[in-house]
C-alpha atoms as a PDB file:
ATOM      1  CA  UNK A   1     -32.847  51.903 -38.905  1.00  0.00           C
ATOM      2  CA  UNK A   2     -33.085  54.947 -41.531  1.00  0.00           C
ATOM      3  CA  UNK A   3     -34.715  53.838 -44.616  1.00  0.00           C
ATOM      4  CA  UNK A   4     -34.711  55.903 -48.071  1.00  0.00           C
ATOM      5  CA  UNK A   5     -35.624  55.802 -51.635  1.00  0.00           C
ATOM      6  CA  UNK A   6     -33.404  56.733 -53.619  1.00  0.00           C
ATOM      7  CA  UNK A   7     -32.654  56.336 -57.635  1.00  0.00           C
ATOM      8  CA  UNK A   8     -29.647  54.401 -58.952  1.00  0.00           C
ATOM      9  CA  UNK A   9     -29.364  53.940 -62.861  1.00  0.00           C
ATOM     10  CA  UNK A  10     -33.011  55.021 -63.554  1.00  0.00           C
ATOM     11  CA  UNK A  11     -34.467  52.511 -60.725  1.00  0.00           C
ATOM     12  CA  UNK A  12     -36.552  52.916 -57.570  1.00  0.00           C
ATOM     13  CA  UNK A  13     -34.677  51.458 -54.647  1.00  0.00           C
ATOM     14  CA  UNK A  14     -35.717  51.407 -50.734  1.00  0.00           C
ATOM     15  CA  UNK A  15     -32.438  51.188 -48.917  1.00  0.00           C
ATOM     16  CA  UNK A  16     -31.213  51.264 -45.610  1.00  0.00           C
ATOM     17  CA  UNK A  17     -28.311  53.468 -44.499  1.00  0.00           C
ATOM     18  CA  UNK A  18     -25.371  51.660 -43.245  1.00  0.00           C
ATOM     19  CA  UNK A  19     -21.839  52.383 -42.179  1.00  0.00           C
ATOM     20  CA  UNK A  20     -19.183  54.216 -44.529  1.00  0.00           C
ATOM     21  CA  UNK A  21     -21.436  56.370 -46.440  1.00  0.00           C
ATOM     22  CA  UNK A  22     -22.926  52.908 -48.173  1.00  0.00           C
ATOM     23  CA  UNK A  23     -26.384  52.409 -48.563  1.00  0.00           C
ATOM     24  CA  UNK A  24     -28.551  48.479 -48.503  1.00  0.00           C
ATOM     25  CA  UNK A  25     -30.451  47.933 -51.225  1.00  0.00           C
ATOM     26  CA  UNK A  26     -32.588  45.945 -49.230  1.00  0.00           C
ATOM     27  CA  UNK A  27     -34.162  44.311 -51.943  1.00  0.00           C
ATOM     28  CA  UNK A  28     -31.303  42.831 -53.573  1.00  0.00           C
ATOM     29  CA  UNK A  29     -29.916  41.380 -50.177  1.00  0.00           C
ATOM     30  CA  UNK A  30     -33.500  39.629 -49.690  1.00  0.00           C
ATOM     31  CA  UNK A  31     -33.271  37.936 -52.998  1.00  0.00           C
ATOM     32  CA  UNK A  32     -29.883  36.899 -52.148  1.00  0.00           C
ATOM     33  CA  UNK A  33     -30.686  35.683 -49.066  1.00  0.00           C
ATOM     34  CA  UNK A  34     -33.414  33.494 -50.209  1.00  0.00           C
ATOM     35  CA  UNK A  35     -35.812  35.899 -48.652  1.00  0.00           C
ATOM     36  CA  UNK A  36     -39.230  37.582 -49.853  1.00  0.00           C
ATOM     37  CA  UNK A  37     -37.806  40.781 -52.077  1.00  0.00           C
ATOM     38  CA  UNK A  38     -41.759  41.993 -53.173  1.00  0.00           C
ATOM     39  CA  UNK A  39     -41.690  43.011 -49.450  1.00  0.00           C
ATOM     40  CA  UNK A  40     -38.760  45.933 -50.406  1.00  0.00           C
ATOM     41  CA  UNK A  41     -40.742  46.697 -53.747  1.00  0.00           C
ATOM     42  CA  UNK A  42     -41.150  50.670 -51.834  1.00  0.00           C
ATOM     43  CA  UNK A  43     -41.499  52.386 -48.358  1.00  0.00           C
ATOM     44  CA  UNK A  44     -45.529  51.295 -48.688  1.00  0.00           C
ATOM     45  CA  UNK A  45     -44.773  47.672 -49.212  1.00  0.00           C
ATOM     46  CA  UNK A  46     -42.145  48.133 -46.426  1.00  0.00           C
ATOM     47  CA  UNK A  47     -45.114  49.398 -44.273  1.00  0.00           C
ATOM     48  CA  UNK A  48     -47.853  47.229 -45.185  1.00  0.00           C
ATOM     49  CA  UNK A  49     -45.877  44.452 -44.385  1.00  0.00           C
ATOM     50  CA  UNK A  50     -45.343  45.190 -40.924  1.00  0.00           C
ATOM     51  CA  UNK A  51     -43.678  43.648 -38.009  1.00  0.00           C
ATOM     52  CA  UNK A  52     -42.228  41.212 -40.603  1.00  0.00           C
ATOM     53  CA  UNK A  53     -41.111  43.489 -42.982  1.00  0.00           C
ATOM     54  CA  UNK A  54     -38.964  45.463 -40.337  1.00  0.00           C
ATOM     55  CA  UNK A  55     -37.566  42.481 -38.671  1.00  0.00           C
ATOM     56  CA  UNK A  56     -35.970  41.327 -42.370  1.00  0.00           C
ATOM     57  CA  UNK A  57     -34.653  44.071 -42.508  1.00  0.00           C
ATOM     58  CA  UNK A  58     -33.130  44.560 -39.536  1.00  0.00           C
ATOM     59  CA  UNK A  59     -32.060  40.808 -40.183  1.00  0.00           C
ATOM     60  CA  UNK A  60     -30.484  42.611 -43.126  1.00  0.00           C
ATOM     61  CA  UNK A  61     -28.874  45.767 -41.766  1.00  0.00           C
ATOM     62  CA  UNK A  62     -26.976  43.944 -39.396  1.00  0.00           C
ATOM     63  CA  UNK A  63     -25.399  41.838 -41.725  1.00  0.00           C
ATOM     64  CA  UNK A  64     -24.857  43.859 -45.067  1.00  0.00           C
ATOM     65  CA  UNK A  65     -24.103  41.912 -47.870  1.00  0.00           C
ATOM     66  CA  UNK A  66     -21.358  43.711 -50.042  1.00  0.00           C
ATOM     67  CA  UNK A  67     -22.565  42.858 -53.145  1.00  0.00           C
ATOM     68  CA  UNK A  68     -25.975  44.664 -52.101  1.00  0.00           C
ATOM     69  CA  UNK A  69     -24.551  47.657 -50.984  1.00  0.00           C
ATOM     70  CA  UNK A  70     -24.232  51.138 -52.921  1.00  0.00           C
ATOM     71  CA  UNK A  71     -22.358  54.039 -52.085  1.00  0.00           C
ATOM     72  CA  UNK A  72     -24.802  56.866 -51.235  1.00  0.00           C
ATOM     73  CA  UNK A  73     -22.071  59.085 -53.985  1.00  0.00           C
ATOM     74  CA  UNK A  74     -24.080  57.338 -56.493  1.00  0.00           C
ATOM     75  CA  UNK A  75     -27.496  57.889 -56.179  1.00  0.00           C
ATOM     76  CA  UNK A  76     -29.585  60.524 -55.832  1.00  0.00           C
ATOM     77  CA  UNK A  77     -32.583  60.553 -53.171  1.00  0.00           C
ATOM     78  CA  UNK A  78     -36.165  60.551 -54.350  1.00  0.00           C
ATOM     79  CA  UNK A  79     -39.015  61.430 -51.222  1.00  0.00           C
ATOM     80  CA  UNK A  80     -38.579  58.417 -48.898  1.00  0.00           C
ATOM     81  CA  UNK A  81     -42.476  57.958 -49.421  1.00  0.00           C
ATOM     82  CA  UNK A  82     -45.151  59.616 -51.781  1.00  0.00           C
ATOM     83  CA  UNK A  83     -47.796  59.819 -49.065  1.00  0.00           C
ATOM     84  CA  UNK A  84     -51.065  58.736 -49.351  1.00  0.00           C
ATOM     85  CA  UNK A  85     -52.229  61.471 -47.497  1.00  0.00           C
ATOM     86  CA  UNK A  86     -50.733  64.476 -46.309  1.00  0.00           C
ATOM     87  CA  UNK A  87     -51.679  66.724 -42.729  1.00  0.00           C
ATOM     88  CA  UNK A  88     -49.571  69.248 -41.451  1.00  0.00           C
ATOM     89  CA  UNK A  89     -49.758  70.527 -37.941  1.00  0.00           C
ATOM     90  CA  UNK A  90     -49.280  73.551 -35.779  1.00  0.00           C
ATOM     91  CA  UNK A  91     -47.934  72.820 -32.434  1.00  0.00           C
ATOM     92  CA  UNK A  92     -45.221  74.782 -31.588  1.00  0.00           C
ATOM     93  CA  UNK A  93     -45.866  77.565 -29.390  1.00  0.00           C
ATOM     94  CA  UNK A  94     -43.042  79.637 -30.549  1.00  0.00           C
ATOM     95  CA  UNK A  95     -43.672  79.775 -33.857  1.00  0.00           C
ATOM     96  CA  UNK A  96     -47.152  80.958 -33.520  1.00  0.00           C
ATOM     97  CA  UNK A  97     -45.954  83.586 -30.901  1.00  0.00           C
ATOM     98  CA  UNK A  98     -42.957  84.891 -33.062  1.00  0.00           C
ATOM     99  CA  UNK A  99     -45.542  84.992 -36.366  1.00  0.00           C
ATOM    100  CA  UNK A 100     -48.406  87.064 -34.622  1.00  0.00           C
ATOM    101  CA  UNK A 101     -45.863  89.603 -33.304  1.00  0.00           C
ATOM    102  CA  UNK A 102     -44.277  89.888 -36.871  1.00  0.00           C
ATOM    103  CA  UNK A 103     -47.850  90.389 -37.963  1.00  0.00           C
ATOM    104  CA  UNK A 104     -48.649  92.971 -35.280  1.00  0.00           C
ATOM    105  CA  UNK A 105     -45.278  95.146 -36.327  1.00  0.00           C
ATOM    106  CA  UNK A 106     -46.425  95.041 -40.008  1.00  0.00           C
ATOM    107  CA  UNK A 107     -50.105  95.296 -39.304  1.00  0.00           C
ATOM    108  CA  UNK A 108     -50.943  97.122 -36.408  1.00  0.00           C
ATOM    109  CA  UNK A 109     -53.354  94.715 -35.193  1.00  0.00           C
ATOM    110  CA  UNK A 110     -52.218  92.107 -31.923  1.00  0.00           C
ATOM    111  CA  UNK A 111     -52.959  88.704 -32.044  1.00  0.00           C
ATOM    112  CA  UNK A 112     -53.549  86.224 -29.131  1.00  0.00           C
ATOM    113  CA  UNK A 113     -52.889  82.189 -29.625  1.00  0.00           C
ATOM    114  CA  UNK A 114     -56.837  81.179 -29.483  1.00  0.00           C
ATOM    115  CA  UNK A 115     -58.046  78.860 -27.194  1.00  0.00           C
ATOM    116  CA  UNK A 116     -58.934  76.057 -29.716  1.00  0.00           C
ATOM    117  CA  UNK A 117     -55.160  76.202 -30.038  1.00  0.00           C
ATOM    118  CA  UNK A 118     -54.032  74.714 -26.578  1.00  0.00           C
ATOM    119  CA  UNK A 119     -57.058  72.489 -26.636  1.00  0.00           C
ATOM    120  CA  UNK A 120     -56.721  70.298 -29.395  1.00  0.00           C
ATOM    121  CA  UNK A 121     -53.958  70.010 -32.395  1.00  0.00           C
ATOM    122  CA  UNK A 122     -54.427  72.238 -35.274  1.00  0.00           C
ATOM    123  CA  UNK A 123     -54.156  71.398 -38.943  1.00  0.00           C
ATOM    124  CA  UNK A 124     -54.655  71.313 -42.720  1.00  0.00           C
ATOM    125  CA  UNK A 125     -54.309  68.633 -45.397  1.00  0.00           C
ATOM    126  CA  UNK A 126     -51.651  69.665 -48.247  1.00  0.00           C
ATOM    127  CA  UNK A 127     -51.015  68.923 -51.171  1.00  0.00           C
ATOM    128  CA  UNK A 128     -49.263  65.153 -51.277  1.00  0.00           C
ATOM    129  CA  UNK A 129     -48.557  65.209 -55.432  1.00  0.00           C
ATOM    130  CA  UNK A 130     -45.604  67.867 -54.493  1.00  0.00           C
ATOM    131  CA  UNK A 131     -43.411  66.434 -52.722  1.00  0.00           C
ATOM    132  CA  UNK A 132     -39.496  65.920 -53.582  1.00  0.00           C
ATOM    133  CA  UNK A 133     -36.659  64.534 -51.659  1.00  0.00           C
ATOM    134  CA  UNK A 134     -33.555  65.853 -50.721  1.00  0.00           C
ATOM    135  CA  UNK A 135     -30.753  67.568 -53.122  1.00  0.00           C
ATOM    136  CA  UNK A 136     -33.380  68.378 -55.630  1.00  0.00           C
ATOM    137  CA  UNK A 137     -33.936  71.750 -56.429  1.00  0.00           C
ATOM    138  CA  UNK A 138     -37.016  73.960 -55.681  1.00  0.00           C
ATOM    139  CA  UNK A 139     -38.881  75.527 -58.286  1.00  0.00           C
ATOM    140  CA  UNK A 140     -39.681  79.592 -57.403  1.00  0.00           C
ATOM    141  CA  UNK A 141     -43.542  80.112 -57.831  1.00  0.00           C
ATOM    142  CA  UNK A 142     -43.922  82.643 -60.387  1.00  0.00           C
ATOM    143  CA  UNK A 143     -46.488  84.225 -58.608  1.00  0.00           C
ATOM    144  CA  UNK A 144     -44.642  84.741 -55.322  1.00  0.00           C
ATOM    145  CA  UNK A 145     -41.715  86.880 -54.639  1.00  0.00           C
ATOM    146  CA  UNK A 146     -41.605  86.524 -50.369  1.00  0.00           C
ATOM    147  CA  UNK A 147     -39.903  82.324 -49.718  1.00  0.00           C
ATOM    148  CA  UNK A 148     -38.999  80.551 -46.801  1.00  0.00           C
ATOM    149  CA  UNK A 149     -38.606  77.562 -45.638  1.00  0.00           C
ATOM    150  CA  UNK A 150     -40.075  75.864 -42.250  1.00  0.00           C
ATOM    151  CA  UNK A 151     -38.212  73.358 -40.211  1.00  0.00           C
ATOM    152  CA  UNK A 152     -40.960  70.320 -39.273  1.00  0.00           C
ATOM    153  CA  UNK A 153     -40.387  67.022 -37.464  1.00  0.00           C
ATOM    154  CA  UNK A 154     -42.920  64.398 -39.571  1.00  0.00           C
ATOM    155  CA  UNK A 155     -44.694  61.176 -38.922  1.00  0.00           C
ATOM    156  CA  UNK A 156     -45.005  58.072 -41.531  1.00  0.00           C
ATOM    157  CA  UNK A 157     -48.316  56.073 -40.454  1.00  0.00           C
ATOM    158  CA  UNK A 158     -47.201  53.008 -40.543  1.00  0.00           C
ATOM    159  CA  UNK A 159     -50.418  51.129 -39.163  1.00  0.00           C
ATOM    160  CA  UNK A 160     -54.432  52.122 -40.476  1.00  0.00           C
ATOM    161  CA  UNK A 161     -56.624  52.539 -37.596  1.00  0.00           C
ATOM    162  CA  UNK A 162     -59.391  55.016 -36.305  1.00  0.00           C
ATOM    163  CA  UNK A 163     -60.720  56.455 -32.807  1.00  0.00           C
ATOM    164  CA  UNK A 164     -56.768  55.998 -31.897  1.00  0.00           C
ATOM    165  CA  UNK A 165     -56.088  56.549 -28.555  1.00  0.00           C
ATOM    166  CA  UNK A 166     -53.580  59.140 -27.295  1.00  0.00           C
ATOM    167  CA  UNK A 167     -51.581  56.266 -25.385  1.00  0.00           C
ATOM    168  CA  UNK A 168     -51.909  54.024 -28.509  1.00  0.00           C
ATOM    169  CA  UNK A 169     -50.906  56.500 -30.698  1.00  0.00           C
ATOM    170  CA  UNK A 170     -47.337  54.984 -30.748  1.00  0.00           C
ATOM    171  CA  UNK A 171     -48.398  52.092 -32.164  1.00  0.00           C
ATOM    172  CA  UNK A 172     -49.459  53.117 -35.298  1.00  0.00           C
ATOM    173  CA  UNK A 173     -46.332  55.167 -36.420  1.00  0.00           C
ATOM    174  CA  UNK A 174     -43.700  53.551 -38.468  1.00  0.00           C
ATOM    175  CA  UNK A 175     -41.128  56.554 -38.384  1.00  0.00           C
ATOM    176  CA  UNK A 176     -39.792  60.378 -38.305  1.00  0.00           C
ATOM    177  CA  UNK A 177     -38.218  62.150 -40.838  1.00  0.00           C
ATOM    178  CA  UNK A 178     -37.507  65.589 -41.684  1.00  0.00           C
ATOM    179  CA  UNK A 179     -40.482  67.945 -43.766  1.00  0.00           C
ATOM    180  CA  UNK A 180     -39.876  71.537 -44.550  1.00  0.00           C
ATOM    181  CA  UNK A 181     -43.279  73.034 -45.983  1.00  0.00           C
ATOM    182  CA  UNK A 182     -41.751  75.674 -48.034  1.00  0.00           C
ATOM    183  CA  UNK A 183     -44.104  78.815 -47.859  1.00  0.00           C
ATOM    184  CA  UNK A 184     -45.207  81.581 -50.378  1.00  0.00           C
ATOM    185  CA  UNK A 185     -45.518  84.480 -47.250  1.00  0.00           C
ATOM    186  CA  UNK A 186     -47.355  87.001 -49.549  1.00  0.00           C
ATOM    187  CA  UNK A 187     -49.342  84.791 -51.234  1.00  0.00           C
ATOM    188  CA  UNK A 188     -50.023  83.336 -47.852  1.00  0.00           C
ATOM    189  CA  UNK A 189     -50.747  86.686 -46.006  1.00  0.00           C
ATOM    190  CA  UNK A 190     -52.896  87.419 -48.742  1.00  0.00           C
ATOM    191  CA  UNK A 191     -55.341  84.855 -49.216  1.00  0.00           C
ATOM    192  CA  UNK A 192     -55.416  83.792 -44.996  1.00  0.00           C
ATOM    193  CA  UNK A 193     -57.763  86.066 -44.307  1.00  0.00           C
ATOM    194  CA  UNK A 194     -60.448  84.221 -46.310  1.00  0.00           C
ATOM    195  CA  UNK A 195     -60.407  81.999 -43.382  1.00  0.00           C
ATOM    196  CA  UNK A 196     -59.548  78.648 -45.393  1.00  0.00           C
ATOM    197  CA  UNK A 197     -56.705  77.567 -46.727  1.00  0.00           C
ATOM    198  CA  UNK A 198     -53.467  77.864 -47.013  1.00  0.00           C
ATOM    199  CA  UNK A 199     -54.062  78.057 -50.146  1.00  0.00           C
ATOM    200  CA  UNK A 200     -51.656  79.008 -52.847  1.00  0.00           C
ATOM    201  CA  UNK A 201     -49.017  79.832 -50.124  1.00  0.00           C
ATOM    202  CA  UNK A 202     -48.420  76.517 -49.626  1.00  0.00           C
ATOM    203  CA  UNK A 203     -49.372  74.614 -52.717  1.00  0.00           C
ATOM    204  CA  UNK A 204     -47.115  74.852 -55.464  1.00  0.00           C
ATOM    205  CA  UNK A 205     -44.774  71.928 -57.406  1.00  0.00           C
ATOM    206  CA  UNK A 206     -41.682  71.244 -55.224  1.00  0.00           C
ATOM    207  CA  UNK A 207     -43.159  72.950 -52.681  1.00  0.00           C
ATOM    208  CA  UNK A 208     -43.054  69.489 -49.998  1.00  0.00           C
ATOM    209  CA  UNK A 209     -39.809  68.067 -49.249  1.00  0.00           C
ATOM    210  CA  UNK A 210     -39.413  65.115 -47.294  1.00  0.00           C
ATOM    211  CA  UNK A 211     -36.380  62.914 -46.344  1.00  0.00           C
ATOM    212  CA  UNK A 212     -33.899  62.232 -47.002  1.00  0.00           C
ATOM    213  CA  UNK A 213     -34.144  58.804 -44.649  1.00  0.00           C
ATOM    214  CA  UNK A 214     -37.526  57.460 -42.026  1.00  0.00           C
ATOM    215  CA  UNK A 215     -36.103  56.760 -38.852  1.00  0.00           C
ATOM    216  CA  UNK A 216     -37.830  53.782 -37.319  1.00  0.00           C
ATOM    217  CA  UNK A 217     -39.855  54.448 -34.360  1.00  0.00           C
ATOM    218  CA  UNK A 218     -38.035  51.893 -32.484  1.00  0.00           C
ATOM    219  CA  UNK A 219     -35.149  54.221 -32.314  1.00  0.00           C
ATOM    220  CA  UNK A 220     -36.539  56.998 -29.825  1.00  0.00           C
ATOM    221  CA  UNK A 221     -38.677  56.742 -27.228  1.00  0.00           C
ATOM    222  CA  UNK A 222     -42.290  58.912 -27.647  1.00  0.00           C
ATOM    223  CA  UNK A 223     -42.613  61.171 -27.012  1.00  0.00           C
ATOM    224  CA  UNK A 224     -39.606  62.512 -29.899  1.00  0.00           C
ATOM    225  CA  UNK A 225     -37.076  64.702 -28.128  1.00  0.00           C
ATOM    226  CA  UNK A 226     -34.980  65.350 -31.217  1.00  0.00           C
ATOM    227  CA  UNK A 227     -32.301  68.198 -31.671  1.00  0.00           C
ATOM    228  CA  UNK A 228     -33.839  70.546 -34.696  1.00  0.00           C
ATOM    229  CA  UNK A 229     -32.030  73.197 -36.715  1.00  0.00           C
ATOM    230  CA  UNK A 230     -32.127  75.141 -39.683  1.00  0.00           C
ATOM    231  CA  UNK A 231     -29.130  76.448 -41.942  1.00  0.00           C
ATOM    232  CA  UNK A 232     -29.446  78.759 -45.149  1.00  0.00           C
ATOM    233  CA  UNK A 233     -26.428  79.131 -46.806  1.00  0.00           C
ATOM    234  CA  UNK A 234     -24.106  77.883 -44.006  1.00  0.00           C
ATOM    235  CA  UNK A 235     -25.678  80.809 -41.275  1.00  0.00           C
ATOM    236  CA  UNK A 236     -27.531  79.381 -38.686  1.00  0.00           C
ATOM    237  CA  UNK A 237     -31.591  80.830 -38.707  1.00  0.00           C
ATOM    238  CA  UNK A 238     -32.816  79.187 -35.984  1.00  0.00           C
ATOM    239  CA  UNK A 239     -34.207  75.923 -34.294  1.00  0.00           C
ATOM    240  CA  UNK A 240     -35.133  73.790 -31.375  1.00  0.00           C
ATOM    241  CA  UNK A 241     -36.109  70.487 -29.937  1.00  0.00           C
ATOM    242  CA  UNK A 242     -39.077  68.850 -30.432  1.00  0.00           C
ATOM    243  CA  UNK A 243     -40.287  68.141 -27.089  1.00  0.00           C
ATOM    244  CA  UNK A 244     -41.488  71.560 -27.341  1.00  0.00           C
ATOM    245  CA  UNK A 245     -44.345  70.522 -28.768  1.00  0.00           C
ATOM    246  CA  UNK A 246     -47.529  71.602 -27.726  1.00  0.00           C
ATOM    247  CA  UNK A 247     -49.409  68.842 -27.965  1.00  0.00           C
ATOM    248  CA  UNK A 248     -47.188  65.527 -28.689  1.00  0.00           C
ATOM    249  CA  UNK A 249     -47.867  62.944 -31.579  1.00  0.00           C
ATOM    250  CA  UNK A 250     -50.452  60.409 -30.017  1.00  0.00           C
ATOM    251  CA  UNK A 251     -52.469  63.527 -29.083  1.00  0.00           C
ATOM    252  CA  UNK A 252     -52.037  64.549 -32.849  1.00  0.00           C
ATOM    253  CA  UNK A 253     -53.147  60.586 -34.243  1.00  0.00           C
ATOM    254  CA  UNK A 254     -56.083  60.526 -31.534  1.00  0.00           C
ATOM    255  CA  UNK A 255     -57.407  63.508 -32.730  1.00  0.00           C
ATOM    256  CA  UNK A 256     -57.404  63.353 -36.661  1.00  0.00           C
ATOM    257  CA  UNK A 257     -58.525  59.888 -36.407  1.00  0.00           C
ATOM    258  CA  UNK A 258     -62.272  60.744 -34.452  1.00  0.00           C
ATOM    259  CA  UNK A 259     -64.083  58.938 -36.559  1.00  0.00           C
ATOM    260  CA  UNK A 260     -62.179  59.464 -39.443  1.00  0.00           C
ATOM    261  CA  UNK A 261     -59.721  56.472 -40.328  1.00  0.00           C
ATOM    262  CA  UNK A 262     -55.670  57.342 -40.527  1.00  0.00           C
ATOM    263  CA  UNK A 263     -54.026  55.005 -43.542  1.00  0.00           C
ATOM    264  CA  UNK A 264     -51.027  53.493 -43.464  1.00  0.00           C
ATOM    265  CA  UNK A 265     -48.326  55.201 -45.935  1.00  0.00           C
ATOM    266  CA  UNK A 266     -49.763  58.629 -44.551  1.00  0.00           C
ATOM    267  CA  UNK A 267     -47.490  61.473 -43.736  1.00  0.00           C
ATOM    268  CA  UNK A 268     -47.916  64.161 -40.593  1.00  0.00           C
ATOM    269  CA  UNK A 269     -46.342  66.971 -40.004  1.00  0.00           C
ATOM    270  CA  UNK A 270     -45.724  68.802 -36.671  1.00  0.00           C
ATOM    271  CA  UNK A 271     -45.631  72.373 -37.927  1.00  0.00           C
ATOM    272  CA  UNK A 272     -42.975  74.552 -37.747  1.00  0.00           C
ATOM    273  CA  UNK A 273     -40.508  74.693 -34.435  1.00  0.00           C
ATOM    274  CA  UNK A 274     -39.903  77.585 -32.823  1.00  0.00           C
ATOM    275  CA  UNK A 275     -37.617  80.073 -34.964  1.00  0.00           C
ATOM    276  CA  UNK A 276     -37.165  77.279 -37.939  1.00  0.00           C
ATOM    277  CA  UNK A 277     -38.607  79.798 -40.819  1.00  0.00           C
ATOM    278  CA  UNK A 278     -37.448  83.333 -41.381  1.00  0.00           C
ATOM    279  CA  UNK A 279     -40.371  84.914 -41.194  1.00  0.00           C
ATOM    280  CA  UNK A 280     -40.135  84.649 -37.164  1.00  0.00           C
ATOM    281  CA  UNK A 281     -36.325  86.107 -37.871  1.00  0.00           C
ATOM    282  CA  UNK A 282     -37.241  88.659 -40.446  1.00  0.00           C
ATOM    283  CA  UNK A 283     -35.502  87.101 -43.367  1.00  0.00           C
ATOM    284  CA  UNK A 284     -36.509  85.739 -46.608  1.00  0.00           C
ATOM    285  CA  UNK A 285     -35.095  83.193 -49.243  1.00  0.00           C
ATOM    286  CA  UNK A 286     -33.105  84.665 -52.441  1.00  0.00           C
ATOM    287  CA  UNK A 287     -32.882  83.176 -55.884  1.00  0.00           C
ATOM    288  CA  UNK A 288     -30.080  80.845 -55.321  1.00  0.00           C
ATOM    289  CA  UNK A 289     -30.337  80.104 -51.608  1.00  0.00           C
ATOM    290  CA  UNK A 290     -29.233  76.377 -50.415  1.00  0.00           C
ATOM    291  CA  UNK A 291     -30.533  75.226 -47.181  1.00  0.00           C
ATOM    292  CA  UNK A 292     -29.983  72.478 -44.462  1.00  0.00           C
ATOM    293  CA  UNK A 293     -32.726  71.622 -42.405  1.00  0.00           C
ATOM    294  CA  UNK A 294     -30.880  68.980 -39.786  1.00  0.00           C
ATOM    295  CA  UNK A 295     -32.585  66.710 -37.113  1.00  0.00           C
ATOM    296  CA  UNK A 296     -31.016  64.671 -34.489  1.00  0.00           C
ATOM    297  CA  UNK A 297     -30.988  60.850 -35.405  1.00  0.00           C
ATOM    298  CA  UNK A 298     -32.581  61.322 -38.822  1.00  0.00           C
ATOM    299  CA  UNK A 299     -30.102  63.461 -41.088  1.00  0.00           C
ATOM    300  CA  UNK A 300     -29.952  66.556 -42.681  1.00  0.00           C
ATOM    301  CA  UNK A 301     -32.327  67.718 -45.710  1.00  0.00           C
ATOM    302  CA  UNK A 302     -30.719  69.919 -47.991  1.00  0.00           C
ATOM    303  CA  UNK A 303     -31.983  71.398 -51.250  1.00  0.00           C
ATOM    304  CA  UNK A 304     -31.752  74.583 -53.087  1.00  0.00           C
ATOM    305  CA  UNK A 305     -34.211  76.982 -54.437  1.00  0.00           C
ATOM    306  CA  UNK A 306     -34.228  78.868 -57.724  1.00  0.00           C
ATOM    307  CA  UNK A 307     -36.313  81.221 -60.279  1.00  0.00           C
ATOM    308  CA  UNK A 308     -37.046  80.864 -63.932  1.00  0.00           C
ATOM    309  CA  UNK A 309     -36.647  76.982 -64.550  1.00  0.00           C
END
């Protein structure tokens, strides 16, 4: 399944993507069916409740009710969840490669992927108050003038645990969907060599987009080998697949959660694929720009970013 939440006249819906560009409100068909609706009150209610939870609605999906249906013309998509925590990864090899030699040709200095890097996922917690969904419009940090966008493949937690193992790892995600970590490069440049952060290269209102649907983790086999690719303004920038990940998603759970416990309703991102930002391509985002971040099975996130709201 691919589950959203969207708004339709000024109300929070979760809702299910089904055939003809018509979306499920699934809570509507589960009061019409005589079923539990407070289970389809959000994506975290959705997740907390489980096995159960998804099997209604698959129940659901596969026989929409057309009175519970809403054509996806009419609504506009909110983030499919407002996480409860956010982590965002580096573990694409390509990326980091492209970046440092950027950085050497503007810098001088070379740059070697550290060992640390191949050992064990790398990562950060962001900020999870900023996040939008797709078709809504980025605000321009006034304090930036070098945008771009990043291409990521994220995880929804959809099960609390801790100590996870790598080969249980599966178990506790509920679904993929698309996150591109839009990026202040100046800002970013300037403050990285504080050695913390990012700082105010990444965080910044609007700045986390997410969506616009979770695929269930049922649909593809783990580890994810999805089809990724980024568009500004119709061109193609770049992109991959994301079995080119360094180190795959169970390795990612079994590491953050060493004695620290992962919550359901969490979000994880896999860091940026392999030529999916323009700094690896030497371009940047204008005032204006619209652009399609696409992943196999899951959709395509598309937004636009502008100056001086």
């Amino acid at each position: 399944m691919r589950l959203a939440t969207v708004n339709h006249n000024g109300t929070a819906l979760l809702v299910a993507a089904i055939h003809d560009e018509r979306l499920l409100n699934l809570r509507q068909a589960s009061k019409n069916a005589g079923h539990d609706s407070a289970v389809f009150d959000s994506m975290q209610t959705l997740i907390d409740a489980g096995e159960r939870g998804l099997a209604l609605a698959r129940a659901l999906v596969s026989s929409p009710q057309q009175s519970a249906t809403i054509a996806q013309a009419d609504v506009t998509f909110l983030p499919p969840i407002m996480p409860v925590q956010y982590r965002d990864c580096l573990v694409f090899e390509d990326h980091l490669t492209n970046c440092f030699k950027v950085m050497e040709a503007t810098t001088g200095r070379t740059h070697e992927v550290p060992d640390v890097w191949y050992q064990q996922p790398i990562y950060y917690k962001g900020n999870r108050m900023s996040f939008i969904g797709h078709g809504t419009d980025v605000q321009w940090p006034n304090y930036a003038e070098h945008l771009d966008i990043e291409l990521e493949l994220a995880i929804v937690v959809g099960k609390t645990g801790k100590n996870i193992t790598k080969e249980d790892g599966i178990n506790h995600i509920f679904g993929y969907t698309i996150l591109n970590d839009v990026s202040a490069r100046d800002a970013q440049m300037a403050e990285m060599p504080g050695q913390l952060g990012p700082c105010k290269g990444k965080d910044f209102d609007t700045g986390n987009i997410l969506g616009p649907y979770i695929l269930t983790a049922d649909e593809v086999p783990h580890p994810v080998a999805l089809n990724m690719e980024a568009r500004v303004n119709g061109e193609r920038w770049g992109g991959g697949n994301s079995s080119q990940m360094q180190h795959d998603f169970g390795a990612i759970l079994a590491h953050i959660s060493a004695s620290e416990t992962i919550y359901a309703g969490e979000v994880i991102g896999s860091g940026t694929v392999g030529t999916g930002c323009g700094l690896e391509l030497g371009k940047r985002l204008a005032d204006g720009d619209h652009f399609e971040l696409e992943i196999e099975k899951i959709g395509i996130l598309a937004n636009r970013i502008v100056k001086g709201a």
